[in-house]
C-alpha atoms as a PDB file:
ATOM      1  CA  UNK A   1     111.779  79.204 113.922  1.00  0.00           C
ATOM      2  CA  UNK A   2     115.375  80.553 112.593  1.00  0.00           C
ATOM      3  CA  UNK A   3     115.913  83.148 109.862  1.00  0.00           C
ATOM      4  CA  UNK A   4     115.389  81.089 106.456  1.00  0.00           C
ATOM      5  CA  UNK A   5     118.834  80.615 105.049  1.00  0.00           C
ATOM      6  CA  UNK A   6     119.794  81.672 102.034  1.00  0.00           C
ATOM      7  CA  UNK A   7     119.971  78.506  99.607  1.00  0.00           C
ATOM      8  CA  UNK A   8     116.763  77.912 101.063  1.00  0.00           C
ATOM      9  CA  UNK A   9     115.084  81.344 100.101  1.00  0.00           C
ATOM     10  CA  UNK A  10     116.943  80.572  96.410  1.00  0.00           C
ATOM     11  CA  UNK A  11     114.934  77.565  96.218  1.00  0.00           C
ATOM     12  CA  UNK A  12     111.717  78.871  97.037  1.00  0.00           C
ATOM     13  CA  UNK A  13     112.247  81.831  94.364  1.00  0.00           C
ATOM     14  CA  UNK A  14     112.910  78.467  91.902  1.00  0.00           C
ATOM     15  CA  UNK A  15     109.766  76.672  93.242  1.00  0.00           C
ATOM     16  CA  UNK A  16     107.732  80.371  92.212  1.00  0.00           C
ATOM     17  CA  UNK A  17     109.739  80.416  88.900  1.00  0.00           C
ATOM     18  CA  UNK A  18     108.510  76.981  88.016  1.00  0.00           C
ATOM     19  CA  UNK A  19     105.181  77.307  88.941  1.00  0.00           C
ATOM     20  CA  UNK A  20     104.600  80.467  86.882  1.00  0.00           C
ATOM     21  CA  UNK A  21     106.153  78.563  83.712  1.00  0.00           C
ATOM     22  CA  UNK A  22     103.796  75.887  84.915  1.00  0.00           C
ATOM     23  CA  UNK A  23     100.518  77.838  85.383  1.00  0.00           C
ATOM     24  CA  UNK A  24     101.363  79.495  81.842  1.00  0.00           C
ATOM     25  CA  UNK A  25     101.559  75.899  80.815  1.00  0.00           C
ATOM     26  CA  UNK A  26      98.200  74.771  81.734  1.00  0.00           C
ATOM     27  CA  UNK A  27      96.705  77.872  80.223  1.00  0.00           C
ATOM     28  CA  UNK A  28      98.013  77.189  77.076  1.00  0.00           C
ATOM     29  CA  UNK A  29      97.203  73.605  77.103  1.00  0.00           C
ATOM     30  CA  UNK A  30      93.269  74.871  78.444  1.00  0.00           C
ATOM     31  CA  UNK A  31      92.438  75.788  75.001  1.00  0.00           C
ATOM     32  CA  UNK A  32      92.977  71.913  74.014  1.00  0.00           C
ATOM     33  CA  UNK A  33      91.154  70.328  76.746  1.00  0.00           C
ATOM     34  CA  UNK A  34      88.116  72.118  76.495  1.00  0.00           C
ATOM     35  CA  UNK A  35      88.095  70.980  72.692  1.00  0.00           C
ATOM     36  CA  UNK A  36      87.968  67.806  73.849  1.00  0.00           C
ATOM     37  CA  UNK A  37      84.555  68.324  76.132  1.00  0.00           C
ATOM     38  CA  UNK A  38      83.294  69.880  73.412  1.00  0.00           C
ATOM     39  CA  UNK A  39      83.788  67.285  70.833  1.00  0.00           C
ATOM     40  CA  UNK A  40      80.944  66.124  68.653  1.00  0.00           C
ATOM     41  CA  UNK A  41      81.131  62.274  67.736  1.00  0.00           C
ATOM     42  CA  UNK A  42      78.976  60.818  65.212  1.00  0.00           C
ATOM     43  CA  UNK A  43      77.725  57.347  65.914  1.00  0.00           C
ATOM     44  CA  UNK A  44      77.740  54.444  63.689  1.00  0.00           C
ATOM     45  CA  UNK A  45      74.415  52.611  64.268  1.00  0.00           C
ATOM     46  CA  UNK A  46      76.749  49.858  63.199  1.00  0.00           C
ATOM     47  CA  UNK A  47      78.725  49.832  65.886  1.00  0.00           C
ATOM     48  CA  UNK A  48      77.787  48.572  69.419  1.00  0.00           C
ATOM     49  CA  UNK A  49      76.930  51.931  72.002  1.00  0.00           C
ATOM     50  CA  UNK A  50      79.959  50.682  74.013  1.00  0.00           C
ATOM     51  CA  UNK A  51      82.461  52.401  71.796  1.00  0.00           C
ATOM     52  CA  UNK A  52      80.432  55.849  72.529  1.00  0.00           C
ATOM     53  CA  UNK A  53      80.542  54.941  75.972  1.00  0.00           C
ATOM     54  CA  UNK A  54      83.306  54.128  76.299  1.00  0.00           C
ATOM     55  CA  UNK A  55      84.779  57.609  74.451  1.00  0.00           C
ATOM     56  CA  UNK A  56      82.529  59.088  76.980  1.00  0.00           C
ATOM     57  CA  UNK A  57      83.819  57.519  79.860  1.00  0.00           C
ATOM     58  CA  UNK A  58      87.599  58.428  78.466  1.00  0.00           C
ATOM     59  CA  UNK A  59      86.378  62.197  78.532  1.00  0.00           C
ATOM     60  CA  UNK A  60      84.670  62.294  81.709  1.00  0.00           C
ATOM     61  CA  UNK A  61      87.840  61.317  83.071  1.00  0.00           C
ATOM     62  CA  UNK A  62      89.747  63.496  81.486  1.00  0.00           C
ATOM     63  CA  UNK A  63      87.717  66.167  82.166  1.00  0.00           C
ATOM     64  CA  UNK A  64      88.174  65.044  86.471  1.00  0.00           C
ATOM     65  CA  UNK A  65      91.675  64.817  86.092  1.00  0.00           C
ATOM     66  CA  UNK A  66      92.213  68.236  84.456  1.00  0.00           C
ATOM     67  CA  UNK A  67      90.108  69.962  87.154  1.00  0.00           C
ATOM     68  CA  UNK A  68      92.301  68.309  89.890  1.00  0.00           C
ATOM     69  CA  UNK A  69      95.536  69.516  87.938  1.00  0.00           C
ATOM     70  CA  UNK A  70      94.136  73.137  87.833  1.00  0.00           C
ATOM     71  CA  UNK A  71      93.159  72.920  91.772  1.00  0.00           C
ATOM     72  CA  UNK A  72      96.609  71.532  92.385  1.00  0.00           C
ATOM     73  CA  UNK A  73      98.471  73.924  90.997  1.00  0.00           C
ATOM     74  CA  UNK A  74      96.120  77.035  91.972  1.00  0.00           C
ATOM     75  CA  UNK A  75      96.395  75.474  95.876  1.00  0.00           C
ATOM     76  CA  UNK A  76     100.680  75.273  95.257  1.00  0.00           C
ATOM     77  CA  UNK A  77     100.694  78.673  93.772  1.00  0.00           C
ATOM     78  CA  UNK A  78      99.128  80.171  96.750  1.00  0.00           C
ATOM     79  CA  UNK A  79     101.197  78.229  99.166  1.00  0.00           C
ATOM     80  CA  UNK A  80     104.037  79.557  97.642  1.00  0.00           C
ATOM     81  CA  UNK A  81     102.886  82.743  97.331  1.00  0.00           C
ATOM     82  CA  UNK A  82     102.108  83.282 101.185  1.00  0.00           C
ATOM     83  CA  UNK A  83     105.695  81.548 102.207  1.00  0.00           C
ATOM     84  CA  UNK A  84     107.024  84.189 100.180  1.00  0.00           C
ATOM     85  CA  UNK A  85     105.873  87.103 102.134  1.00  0.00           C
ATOM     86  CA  UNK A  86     107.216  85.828 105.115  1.00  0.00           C
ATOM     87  CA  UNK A  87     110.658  85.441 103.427  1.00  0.00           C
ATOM     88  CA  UNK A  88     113.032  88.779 104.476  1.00  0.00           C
END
């Protein structure tokens, strides 16, 4: 494997850039989705359970996808982070 060439080294410093701004994202945006697992609902007991479950199924997922963002971006942080010390 060749010396990395320069654009290339540019690019990765970009890649790091945007997944700081992205990282900071997610922590900011944390705050709301954690407000969301917490959230209280008050049932009608004239409305059919489905609509609960539903709402519960809704935050469940929500809840899965978030946690695979977070890994995502954790695992493509450190990738970039290691191909960085091997940059001159």
């Amino acid at each position: 494997m060749g010396v990395p060439q320069t654009h290339d080294i540019q690019a990765m410093e970009n890649q790091l850039q945007d997944q700081q701004l992205l990282h900071e994202d997610i922590l900011k945006q944390q705050e709301r989705v954690v407000s969301f697992s917490n959230l209280v609902v008050v049932v009608d007991e004239n409305n059919p359970d489905t609509e609960f479950s539903n709402m519960e199924d809704q935050l469940a997922a929500l809840s899965e996808r978030w946690s695979h963002i977070c890994s995502w971006t954790e695992k493509r942080g450190r990738v970039l982070s290691q191909l960085k010390r091997f940059t001159p």
